[in-house]
Protein backbone atom coordinates (compact mmCIF):
# COMPACT_ATOMS: atom_id res chain seq x y z
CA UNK A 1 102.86 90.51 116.63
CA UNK A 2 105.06 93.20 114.92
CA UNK A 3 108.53 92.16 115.65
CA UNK A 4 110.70 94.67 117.31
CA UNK A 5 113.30 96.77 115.54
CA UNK A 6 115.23 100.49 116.38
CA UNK A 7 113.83 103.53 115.34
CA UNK A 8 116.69 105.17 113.44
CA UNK A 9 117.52 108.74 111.82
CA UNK A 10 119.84 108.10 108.68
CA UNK A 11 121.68 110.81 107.92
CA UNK A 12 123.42 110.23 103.80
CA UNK A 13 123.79 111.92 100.47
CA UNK A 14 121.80 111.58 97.62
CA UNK A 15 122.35 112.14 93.80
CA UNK A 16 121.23 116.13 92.64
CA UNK A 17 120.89 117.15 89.34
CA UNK A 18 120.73 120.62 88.25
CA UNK A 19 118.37 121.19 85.04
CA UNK A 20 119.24 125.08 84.24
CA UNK A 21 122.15 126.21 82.11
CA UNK A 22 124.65 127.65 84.46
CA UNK A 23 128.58 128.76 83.77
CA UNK A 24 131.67 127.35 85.32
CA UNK A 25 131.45 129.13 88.20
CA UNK A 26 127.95 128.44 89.39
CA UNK A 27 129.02 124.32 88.75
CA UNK A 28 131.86 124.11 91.28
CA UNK A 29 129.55 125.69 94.12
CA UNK A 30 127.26 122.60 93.11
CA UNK A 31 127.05 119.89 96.12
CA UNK A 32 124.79 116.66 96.54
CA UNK A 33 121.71 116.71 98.44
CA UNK A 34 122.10 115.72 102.30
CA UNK A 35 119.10 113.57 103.59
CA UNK A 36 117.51 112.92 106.14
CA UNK A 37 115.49 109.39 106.46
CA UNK A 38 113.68 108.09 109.75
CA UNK A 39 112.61 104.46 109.94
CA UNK A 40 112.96 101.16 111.44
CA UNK A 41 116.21 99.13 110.57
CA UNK A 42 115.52 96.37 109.22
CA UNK A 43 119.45 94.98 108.75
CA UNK A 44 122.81 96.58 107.44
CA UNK A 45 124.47 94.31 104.72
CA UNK A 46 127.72 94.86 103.18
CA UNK A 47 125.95 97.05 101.18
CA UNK A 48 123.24 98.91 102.19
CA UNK A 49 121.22 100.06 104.89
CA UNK A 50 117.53 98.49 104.86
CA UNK A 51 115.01 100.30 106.71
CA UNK A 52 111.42 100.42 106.81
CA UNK A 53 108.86 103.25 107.25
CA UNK A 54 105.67 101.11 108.31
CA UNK A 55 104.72 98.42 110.48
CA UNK A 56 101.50 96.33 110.58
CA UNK A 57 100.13 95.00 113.99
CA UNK A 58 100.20 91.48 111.84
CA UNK A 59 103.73 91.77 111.52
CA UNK A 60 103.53 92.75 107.69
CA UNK A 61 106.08 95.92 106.75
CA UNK A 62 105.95 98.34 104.09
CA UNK A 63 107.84 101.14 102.71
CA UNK A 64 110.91 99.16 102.39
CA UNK A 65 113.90 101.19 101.54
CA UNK A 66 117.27 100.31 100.56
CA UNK A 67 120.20 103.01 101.32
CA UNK A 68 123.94 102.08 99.67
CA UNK A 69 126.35 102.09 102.60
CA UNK A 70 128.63 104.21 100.90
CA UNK A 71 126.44 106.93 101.04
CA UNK A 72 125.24 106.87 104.57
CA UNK A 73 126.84 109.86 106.76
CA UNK A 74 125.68 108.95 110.35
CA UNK A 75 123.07 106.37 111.82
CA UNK A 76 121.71 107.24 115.23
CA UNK A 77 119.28 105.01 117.07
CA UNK A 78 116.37 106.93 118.39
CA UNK A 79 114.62 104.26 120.66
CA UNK A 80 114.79 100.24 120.71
């Protein structure tokens, strides 16, 4: 039996790197990439925010991903 977490939507910024040569101006209009990441929460630790995107009937999980906390805009709770 697949145990029962939330559905979440995690709203948080990610790293973006620009590969083309650009001038001065063009750099300060840079910003980092807003994402947006929908899974089960798995727990929130002092660091991060663990979620996963798959659940097996057999209780197995996969698509485990790890979010730093510092980088995490908004967490809403879609269903229990």
């Amino acid at each position: 039996m697949t145990k029962k977490r939330p559905l979440v939507v995690i709203t948080w910024v990610d790293t973006t790197s620009f590969t083309t040569w650009q001038d001065d101006a063009a750099i300060t209009e840079k910003e980092m990439a807003t994402i947006t990441t929908v899974g089960y929460l798995v727990a929130t630790t002092r660091k991060d925010v663990r979620i996963v995107r798959s659940m097996a009937s057999d209780g197995g999980i996969g698509d485990l991903m790890l979010i730093p906390k510092a980088c995490v805009l908004k967490i809403k709770k879609v269903r229990s």
